[in-house]
C-alpha atoms as a PDB file:
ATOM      1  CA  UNK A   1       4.678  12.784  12.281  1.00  0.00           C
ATOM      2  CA  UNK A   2       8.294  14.031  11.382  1.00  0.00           C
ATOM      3  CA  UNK A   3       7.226  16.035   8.791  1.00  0.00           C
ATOM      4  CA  UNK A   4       4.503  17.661  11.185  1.00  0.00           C
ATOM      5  CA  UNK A   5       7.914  18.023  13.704  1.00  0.00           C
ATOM      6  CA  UNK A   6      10.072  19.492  10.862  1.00  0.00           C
ATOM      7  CA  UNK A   7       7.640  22.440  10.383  1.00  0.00           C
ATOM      8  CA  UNK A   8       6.704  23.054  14.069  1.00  0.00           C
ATOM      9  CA  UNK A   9      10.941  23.047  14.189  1.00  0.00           C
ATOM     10  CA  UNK A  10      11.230  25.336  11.355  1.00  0.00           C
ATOM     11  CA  UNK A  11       8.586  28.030  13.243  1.00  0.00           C
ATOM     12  CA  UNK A  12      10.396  27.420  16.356  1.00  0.00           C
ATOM     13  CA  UNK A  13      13.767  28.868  14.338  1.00  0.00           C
ATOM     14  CA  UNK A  14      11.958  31.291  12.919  1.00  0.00           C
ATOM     15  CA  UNK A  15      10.973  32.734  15.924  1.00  0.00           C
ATOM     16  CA  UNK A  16      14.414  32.479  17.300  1.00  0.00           C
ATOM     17  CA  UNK A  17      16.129  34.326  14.778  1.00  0.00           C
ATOM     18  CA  UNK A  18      13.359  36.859  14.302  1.00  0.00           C
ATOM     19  CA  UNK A  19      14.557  37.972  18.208  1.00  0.00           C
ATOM     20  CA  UNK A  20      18.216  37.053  17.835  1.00  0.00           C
ATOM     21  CA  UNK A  21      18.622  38.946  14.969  1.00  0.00           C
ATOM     22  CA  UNK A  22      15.926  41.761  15.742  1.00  0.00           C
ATOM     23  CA  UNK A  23      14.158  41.709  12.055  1.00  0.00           C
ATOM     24  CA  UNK A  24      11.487  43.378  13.458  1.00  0.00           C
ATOM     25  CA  UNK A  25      12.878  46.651  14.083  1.00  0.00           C
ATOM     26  CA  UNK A  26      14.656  46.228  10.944  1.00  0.00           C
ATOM     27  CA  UNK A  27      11.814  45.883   8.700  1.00  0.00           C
ATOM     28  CA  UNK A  28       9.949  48.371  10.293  1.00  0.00           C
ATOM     29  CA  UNK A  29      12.470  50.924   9.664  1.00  0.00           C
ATOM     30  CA  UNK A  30      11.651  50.123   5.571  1.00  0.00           C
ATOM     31  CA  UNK A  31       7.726  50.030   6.001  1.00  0.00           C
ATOM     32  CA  UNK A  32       7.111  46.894   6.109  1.00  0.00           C
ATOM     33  CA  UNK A  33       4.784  45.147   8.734  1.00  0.00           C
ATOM     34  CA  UNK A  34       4.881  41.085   8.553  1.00  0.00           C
ATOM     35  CA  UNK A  35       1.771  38.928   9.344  1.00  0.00           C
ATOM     36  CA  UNK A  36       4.119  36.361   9.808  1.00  0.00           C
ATOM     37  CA  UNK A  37       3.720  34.578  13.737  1.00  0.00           C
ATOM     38  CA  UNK A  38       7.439  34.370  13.754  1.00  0.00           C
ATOM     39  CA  UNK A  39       7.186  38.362  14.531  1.00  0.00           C
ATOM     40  CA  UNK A  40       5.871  37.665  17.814  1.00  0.00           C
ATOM     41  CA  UNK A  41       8.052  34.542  18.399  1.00  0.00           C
ATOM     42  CA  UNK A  42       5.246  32.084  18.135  1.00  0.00           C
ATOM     43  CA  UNK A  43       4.542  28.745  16.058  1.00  0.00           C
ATOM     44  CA  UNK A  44       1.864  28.158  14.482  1.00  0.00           C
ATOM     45  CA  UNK A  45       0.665  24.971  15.839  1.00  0.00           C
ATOM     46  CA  UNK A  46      -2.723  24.612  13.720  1.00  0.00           C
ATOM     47  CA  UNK A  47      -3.970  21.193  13.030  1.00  0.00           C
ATOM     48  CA  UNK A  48      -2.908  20.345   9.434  1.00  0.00           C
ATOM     49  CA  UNK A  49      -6.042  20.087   7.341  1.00  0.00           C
ATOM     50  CA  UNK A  50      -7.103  16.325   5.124  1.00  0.00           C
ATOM     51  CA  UNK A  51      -5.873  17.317   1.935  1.00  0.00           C
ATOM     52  CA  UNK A  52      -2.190  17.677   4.067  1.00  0.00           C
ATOM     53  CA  UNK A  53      -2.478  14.465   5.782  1.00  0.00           C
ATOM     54  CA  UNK A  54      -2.463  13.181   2.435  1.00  0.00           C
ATOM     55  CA  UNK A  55       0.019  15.245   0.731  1.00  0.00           C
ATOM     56  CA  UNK A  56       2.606  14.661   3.073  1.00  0.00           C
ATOM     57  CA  UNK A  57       1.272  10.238   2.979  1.00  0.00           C
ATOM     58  CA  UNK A  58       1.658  10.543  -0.922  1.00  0.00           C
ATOM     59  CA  UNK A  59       5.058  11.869   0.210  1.00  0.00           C
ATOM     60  CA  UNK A  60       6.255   9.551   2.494  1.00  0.00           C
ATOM     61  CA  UNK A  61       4.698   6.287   1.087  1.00  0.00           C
ATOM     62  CA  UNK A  62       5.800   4.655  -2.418  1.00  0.00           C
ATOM     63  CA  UNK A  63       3.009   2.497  -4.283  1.00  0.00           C
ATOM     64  CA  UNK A  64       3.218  -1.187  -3.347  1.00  0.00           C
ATOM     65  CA  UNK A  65       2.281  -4.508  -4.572  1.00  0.00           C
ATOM     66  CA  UNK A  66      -0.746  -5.612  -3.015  1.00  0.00           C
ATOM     67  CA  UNK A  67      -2.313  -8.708  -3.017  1.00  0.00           C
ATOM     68  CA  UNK A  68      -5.876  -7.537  -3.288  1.00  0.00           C
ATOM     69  CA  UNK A  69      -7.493 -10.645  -1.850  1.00  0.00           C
ATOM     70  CA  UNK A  70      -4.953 -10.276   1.579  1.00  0.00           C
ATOM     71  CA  UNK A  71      -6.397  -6.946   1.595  1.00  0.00           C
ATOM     72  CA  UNK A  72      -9.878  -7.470   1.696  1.00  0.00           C
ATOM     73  CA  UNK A  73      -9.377  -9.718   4.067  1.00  0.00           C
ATOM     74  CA  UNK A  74      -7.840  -7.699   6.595  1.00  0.00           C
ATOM     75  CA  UNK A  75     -10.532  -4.934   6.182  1.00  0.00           C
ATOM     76  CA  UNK A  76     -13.620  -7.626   6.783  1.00  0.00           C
ATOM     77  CA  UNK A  77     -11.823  -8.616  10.192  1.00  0.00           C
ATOM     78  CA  UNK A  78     -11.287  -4.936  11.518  1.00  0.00           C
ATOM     79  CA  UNK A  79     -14.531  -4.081   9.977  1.00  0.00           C
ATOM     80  CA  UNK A  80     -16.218  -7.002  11.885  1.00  0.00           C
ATOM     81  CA  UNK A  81     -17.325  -5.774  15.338  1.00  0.00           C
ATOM     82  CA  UNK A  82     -18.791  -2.601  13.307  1.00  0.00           C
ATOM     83  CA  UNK A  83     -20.639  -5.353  11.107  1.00  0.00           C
ATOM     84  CA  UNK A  84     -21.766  -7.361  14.360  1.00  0.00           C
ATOM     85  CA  UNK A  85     -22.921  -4.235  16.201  1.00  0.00           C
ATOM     86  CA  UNK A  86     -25.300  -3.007  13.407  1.00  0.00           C
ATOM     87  CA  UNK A  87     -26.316  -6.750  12.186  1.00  0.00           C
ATOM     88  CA  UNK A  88     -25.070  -6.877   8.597  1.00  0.00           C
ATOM     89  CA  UNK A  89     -23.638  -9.971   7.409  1.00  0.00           C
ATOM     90  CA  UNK A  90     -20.692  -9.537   4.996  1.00  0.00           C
ATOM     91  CA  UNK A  91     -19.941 -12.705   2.088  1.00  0.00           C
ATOM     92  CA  UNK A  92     -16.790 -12.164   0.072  1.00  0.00           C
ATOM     93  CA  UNK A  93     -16.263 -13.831  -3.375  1.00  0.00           C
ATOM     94  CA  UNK A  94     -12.703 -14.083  -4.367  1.00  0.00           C
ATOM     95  CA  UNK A  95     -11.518 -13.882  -7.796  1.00  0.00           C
ATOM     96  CA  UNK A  96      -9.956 -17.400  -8.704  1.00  0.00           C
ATOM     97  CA  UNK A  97      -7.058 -16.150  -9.752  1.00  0.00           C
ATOM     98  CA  UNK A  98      -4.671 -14.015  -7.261  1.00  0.00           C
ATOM     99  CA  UNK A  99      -5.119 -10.486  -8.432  1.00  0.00           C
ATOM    100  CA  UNK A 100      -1.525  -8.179  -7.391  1.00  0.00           C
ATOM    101  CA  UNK A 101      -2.244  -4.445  -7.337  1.00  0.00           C
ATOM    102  CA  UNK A 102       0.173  -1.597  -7.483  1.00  0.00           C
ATOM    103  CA  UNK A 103      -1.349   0.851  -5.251  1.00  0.00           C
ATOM    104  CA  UNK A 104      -0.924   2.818  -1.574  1.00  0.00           C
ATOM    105  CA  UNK A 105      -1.870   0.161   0.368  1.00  0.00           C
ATOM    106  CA  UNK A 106      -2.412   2.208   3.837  1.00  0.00           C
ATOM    107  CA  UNK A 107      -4.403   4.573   1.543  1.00  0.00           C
ATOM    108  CA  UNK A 108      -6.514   1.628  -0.345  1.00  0.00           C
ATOM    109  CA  UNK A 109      -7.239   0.020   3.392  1.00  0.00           C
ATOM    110  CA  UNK A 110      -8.831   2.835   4.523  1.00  0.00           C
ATOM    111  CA  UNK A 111     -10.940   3.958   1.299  1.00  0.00           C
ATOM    112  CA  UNK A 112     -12.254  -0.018   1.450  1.00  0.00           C
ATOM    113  CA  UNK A 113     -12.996   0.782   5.760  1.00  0.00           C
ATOM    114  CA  UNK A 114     -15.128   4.117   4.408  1.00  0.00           C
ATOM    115  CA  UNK A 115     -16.794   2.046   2.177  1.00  0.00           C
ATOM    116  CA  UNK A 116     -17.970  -0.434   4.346  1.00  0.00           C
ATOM    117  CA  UNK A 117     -18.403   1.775   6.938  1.00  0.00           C
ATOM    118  CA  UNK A 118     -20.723   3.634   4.722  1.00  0.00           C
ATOM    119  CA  UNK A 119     -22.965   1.043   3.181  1.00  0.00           C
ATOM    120  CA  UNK A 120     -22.896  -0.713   7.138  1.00  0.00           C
ATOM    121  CA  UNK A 121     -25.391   2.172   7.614  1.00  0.00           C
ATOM    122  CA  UNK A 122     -27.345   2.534   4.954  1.00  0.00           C
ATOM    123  CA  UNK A 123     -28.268  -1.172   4.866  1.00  0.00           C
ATOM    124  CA  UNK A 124     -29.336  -2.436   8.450  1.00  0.00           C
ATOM    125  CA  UNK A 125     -29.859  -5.986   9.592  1.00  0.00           C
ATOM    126  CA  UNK A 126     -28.446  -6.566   5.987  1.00  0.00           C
ATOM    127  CA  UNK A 127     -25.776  -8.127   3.668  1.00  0.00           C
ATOM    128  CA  UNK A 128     -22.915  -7.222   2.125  1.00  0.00           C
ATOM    129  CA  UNK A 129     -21.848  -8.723  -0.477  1.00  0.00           C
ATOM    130  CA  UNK A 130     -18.604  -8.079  -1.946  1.00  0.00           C
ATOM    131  CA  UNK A 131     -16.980  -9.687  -5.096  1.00  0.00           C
ATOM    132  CA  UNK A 132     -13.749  -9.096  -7.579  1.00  0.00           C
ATOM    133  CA  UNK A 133     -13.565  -9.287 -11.233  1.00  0.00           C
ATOM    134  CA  UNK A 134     -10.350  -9.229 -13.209  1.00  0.00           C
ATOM    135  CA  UNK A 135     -10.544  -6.732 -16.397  1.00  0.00           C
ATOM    136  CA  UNK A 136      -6.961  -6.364 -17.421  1.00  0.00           C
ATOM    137  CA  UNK A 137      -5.597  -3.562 -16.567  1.00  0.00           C
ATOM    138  CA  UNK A 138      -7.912  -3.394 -13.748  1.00  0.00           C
ATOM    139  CA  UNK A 139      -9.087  -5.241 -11.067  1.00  0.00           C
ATOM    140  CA  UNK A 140     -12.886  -4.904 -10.018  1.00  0.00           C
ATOM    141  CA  UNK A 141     -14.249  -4.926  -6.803  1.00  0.00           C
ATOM    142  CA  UNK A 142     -18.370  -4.937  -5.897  1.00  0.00           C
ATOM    143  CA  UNK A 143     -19.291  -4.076  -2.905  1.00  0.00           C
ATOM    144  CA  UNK A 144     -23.313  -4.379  -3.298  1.00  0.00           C
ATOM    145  CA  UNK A 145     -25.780  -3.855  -0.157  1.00  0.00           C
ATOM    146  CA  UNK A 146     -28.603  -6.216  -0.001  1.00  0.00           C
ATOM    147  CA  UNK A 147     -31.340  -5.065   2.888  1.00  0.00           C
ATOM    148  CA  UNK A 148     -33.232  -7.111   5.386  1.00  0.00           C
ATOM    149  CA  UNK A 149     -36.529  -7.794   6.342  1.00  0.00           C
ATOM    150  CA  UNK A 150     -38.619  -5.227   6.296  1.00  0.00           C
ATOM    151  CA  UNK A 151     -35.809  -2.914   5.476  1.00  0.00           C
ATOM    152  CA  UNK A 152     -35.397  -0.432   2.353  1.00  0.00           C
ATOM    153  CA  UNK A 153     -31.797   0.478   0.909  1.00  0.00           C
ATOM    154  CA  UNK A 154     -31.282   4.284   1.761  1.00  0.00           C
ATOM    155  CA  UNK A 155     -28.854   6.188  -0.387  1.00  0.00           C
ATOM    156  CA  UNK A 156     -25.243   5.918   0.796  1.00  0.00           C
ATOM    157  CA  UNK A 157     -23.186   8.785   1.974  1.00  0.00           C
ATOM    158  CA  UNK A 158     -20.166   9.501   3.503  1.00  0.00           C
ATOM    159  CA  UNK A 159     -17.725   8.538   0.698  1.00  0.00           C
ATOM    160  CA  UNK A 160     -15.531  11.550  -0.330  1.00  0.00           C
ATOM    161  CA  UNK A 161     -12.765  10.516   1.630  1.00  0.00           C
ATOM    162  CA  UNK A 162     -12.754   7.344   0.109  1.00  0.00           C
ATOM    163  CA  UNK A 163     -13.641   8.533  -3.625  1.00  0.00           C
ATOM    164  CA  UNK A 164     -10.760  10.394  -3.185  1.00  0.00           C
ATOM    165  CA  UNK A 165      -8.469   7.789  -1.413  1.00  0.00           C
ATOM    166  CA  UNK A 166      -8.981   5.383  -4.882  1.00  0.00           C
ATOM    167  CA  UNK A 167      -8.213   8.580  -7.073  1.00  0.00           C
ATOM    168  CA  UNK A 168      -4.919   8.694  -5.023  1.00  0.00           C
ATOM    169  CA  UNK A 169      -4.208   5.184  -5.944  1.00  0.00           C
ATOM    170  CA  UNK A 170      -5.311   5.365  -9.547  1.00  0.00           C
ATOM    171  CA  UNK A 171      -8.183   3.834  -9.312  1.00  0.00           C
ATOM    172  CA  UNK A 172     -11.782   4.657  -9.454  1.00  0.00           C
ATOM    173  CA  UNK A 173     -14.884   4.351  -7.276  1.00  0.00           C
ATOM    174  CA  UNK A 174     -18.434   5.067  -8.541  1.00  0.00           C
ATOM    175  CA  UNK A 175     -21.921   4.305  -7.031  1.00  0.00           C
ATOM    176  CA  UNK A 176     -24.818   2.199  -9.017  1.00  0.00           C
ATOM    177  CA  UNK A 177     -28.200   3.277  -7.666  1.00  0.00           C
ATOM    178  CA  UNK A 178     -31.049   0.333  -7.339  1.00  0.00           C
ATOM    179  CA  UNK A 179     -33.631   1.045 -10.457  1.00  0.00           C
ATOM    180  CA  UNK A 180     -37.228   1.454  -9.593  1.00  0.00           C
ATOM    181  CA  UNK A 181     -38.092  -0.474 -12.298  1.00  0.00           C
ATOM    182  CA  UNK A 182     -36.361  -3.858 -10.386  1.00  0.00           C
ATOM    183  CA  UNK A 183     -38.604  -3.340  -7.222  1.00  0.00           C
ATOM    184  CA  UNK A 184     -41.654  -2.893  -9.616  1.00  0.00           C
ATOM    185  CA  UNK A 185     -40.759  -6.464 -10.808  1.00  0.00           C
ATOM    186  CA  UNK A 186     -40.267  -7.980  -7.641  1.00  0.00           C
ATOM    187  CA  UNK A 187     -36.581  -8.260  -8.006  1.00  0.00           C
ATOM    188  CA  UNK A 188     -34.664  -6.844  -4.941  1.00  0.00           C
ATOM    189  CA  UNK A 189     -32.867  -3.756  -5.259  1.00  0.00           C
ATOM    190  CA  UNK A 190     -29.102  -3.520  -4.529  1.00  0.00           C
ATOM    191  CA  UNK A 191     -27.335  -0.698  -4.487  1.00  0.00           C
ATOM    192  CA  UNK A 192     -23.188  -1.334  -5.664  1.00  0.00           C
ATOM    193  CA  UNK A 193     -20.129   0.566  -4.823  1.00  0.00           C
ATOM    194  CA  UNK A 194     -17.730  -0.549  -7.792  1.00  0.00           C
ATOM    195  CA  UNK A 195     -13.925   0.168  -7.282  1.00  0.00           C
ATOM    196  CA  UNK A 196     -11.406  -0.197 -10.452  1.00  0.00           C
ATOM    197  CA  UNK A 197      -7.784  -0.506  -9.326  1.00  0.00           C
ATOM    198  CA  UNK A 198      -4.680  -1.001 -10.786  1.00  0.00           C
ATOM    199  CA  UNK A 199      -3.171  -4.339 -11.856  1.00  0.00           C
ATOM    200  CA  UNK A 200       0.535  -4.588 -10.662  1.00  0.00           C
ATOM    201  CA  UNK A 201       2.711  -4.642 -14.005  1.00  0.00           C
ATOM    202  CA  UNK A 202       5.921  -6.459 -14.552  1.00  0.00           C
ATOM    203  CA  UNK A 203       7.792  -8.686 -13.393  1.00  0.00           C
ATOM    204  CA  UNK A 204       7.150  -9.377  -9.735  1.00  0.00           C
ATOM    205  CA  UNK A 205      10.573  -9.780  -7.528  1.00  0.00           C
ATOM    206  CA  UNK A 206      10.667 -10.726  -4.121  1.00  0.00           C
ATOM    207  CA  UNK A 207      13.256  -9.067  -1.873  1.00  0.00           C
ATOM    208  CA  UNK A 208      14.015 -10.832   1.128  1.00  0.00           C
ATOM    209  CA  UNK A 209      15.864  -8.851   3.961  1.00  0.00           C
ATOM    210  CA  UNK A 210      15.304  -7.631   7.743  1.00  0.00           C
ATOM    211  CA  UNK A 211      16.329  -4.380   7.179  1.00  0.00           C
ATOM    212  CA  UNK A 212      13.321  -2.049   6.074  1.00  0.00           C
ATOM    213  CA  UNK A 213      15.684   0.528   5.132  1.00  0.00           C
ATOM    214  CA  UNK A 214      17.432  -1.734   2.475  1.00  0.00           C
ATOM    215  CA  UNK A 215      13.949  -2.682   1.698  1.00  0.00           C
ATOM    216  CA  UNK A 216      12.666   0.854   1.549  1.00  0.00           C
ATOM    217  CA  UNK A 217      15.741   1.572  -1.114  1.00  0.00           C
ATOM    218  CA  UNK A 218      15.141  -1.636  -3.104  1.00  0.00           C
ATOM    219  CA  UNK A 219      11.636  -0.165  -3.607  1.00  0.00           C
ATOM    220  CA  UNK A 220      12.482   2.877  -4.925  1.00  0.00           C
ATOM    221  CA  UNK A 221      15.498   1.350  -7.110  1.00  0.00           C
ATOM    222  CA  UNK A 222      12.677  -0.537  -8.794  1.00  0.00           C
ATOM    223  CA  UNK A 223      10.447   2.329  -9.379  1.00  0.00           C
ATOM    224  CA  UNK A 224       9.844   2.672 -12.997  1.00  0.00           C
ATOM    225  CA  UNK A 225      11.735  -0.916 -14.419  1.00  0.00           C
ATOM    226  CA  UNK A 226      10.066  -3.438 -15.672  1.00  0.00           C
ATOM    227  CA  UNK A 227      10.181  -4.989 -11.993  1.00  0.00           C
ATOM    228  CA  UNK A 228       7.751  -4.888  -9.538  1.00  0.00           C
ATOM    229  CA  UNK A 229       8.644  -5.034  -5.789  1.00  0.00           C
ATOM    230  CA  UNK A 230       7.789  -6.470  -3.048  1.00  0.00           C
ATOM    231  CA  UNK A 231       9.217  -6.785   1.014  1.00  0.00           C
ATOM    232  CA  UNK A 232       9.292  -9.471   3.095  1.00  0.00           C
ATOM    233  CA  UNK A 233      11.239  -8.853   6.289  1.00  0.00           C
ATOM    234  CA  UNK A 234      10.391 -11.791   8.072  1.00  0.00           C
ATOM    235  CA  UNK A 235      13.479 -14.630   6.606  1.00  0.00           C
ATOM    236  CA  UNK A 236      10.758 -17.293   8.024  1.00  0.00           C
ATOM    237  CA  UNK A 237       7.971 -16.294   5.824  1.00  0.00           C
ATOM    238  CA  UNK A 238      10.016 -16.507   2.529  1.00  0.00           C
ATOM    239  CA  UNK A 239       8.746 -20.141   1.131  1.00  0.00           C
ATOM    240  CA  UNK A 240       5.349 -18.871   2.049  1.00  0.00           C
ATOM    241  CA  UNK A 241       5.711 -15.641   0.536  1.00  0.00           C
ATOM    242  CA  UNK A 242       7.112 -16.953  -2.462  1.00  0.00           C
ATOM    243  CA  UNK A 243       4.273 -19.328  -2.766  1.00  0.00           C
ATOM    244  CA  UNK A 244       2.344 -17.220  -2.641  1.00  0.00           C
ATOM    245  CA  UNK A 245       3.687 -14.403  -5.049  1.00  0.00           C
ATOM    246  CA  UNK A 246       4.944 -16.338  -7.483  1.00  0.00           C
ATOM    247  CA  UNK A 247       7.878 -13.756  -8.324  1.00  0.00           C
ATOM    248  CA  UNK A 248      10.048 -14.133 -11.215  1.00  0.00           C
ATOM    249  CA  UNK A 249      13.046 -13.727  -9.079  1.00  0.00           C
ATOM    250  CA  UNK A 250      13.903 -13.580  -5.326  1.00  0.00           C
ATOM    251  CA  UNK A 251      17.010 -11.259  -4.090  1.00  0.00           C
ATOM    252  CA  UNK A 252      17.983 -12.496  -1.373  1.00  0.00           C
ATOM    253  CA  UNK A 253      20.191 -10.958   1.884  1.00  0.00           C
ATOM    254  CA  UNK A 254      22.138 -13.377   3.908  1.00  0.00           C
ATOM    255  CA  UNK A 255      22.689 -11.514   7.451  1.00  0.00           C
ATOM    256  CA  UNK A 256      19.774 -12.417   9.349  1.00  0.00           C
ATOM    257  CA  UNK A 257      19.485 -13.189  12.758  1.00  0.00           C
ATOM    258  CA  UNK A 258      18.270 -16.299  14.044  1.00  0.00           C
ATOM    259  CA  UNK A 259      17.106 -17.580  10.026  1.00  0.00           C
ATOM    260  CA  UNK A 260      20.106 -16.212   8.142  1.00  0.00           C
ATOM    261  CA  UNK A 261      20.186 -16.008   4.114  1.00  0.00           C
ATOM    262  CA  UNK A 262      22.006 -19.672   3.925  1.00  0.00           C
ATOM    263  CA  UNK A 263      18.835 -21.095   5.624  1.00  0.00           C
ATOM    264  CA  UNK A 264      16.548 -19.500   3.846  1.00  0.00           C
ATOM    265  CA  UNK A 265      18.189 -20.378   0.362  1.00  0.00           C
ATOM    266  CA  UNK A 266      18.076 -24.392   1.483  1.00  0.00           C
ATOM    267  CA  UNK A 267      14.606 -23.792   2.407  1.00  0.00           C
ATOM    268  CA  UNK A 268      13.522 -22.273  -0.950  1.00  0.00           C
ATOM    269  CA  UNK A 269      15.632 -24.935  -3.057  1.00  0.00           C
ATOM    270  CA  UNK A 270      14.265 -27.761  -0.282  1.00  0.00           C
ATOM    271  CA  UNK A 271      10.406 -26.655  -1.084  1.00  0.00           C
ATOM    272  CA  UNK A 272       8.650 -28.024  -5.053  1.00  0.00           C
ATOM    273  CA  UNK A 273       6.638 -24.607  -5.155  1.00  0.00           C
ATOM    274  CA  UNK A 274       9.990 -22.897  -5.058  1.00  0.00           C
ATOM    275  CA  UNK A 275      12.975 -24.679  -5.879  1.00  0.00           C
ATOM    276  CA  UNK A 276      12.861 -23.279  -9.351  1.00  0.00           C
ATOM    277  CA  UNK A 277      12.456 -19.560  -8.493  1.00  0.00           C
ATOM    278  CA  UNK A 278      15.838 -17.853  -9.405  1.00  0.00           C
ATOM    279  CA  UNK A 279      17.617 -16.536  -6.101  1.00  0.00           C
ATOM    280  CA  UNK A 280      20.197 -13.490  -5.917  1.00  0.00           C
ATOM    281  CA  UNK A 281      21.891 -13.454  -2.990  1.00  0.00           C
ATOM    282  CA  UNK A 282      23.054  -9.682  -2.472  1.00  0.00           C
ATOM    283  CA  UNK A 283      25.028  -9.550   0.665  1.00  0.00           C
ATOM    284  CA  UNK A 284      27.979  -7.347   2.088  1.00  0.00           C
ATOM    285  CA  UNK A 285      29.667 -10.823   2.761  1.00  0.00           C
ATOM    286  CA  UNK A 286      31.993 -11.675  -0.396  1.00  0.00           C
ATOM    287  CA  UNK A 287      30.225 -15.338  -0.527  1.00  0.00           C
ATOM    288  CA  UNK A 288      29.992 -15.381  -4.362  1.00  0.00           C
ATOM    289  CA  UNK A 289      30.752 -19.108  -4.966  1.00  0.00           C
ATOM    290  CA  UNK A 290      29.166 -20.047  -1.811  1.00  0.00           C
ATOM    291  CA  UNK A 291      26.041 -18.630  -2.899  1.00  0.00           C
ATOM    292  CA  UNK A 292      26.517 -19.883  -6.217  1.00  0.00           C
ATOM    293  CA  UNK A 293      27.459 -23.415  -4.851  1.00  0.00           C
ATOM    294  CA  UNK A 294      24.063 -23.349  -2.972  1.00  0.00           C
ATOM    295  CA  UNK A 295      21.986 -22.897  -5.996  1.00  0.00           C
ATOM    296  CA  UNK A 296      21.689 -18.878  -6.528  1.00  0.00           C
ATOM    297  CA  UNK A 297      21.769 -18.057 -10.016  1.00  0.00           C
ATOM    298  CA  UNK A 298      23.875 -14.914  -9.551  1.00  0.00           C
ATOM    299  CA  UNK A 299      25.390 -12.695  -6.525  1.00  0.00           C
ATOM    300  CA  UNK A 300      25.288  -9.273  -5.608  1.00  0.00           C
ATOM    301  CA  UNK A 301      27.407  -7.380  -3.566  1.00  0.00           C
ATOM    302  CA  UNK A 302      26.445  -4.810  -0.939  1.00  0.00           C
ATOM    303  CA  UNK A 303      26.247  -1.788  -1.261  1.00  0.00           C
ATOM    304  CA  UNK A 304      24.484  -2.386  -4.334  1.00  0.00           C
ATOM    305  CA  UNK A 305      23.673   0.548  -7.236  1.00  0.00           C
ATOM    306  CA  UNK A 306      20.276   0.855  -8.576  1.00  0.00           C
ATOM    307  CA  UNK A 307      22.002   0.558 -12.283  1.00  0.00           C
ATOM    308  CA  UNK A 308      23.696  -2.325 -10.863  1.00  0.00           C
ATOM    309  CA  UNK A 309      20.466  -4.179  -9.344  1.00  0.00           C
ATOM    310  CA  UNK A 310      18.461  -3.777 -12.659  1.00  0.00           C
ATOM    311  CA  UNK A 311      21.351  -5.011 -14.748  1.00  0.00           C
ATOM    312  CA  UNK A 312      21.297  -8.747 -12.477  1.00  0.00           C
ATOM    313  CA  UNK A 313      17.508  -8.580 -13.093  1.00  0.00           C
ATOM    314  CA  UNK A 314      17.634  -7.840 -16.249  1.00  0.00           C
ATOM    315  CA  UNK A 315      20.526 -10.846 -16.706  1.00  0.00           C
ATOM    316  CA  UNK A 316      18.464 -13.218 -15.517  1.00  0.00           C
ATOM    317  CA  UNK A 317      15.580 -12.199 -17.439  1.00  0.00           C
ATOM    318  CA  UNK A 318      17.355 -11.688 -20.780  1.00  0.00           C
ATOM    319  CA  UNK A 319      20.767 -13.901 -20.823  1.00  0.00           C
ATOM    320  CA  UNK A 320      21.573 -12.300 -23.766  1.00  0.00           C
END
């Protein structure tokens, strides 16, 4: 939306200093006739087009880690009134292992809501059946359509946006057709949307802070390490995060309101799943031997470099 502001702003100056500075009369004196709207003090106000929407997204959003499991998830339980209202069941099959993916994650939402918007239609009164597969480096996701009585698959459409939405995140998405030659046998015929993403690479670390702008910088200070990031702004959530992440390393900020940094670091070194996750406390607070006292391997003072941040990851990776 800022970006859409910026260049209504930019027309809106245009237009000023097109009359301010009369560059019409000017330009006319050397022959030359603008199409520009700024000669008649307007902005153009058209709506941006899809392939903008997603320029300016690829712009503003940096690839994530994504648990892919948490993310199918989330798109079965918006999906679900759409999956009530037509009568298709949906069954999910989780990979057995927890599968991380570095991807867009508002762009990989939405590609999975096409897709099961688009096979919700072609497969009424039906299942869905949707399953993952790890195949280093990629994770696998089937989304296969199963009809109901008296129903017939019909061919699925509807699925540029989201064909192009996995491109965007580096992945793939193709479409397997049901063979003739299974009906003729009496087997039922399924027609499967497959989706190869990503695996997240590295080393996974967990930054704990409230502030999504430190967040937001941590992120890109990791871009292109060895070190994969992920956010958690909620201090309350760490143990569970970190449970559930399994990072190599936690950084860890200690001015938090209500469940400050201190709290949080008894809480990780109180908890068995946890206790032996190395913690950096980075902080603008010079608590170094506190921190160090309450069990963090190492201490980082705010306001931290990016050369800086990699070299106490890298420490703690590689004593050497």
């Amino acid at each position: 939306q800022l970006q859409r502001e910026e260049k209504l702003a930019r027309g809106v100056l245009a237009g000023y200093l097109w009359a301010a500075q009369d560059v019409g009369a000017r330009t006319s004196a050397l022959g030359y006739e603008p199409h520009s709207s700024a000669a008649s003090g307007t902005v153009d106000t058209q709506a941006t087009t899809p392939n903008q929407e997603l320029a300016w997204l690829c712009q503003s959003v940096l690839p994530e880690i994504t648990d892919l499991d948490t993310t199918i998830r989330e798109v079965l339980d918006t999906a679900a009134p759409l999956l009530a209202a037509a009568h298709v069941s949906a069954c999910y099959s989780p990979c057995v292992k927890s599968l991380q993916l570095k991807v867009l994650g508002p762009m990989l939402r939405q590609a999975m809501l096409d897709v099961l918007t688009a096979t919700t239609r072609c497969v009424p009164e039906g299942t869905i059946r949707l399953s993952v597969q790890q195949s280093p480096p990629e994770a696998l996701l089937f989304v296969s359509v199963e009809p109901g009585p008296c129903h017939t698959v019909c061919a699925v459409d509807g699925l540029e946006m989201a064909t192009h939405l996995i491109t965007l995140c580096g992945g793939k998405l193709s479409v397997a057709l049901p063979s003739c030659t299974a009906e003729a046998q009496g087997q039922p015929r399924f027609l499967t949307v497959s989706i190869a993403l990503p695996l997240a690479q590295g080393v996974p670390v967990l930054f704990i802070d409230d502030n999504a702008d430190a967040l937001r910088l941590f992120q890109r200070y990791l871009s292109g390490s060895r070190f994969s990031f992920v956010g958690e702004s909620d201090p309350r959530r760490a143990v569970d995060a970190a449970t559930e992440l399994e990072p190599g390393l936690i950084v860890l900020d200690v001015m938090m309101p209500e469940h400050d940094g201190w709290r949080v670091l008894t809480d990780l070194k109180s908890d068995s799943a946890t206790r032996d996750t190395p913690v950096i406390v980075c902080s603008i607070l010079a608590q170094r031997d506190l921190a160090l006292a309450r069990g963090a391997v190492s201490f980082i003072r705010k306001p931290v470099s990016r050369q800086d941040l990699i070299s106490s990851l890298d420490l703690q990776l590689d004593p050497r």
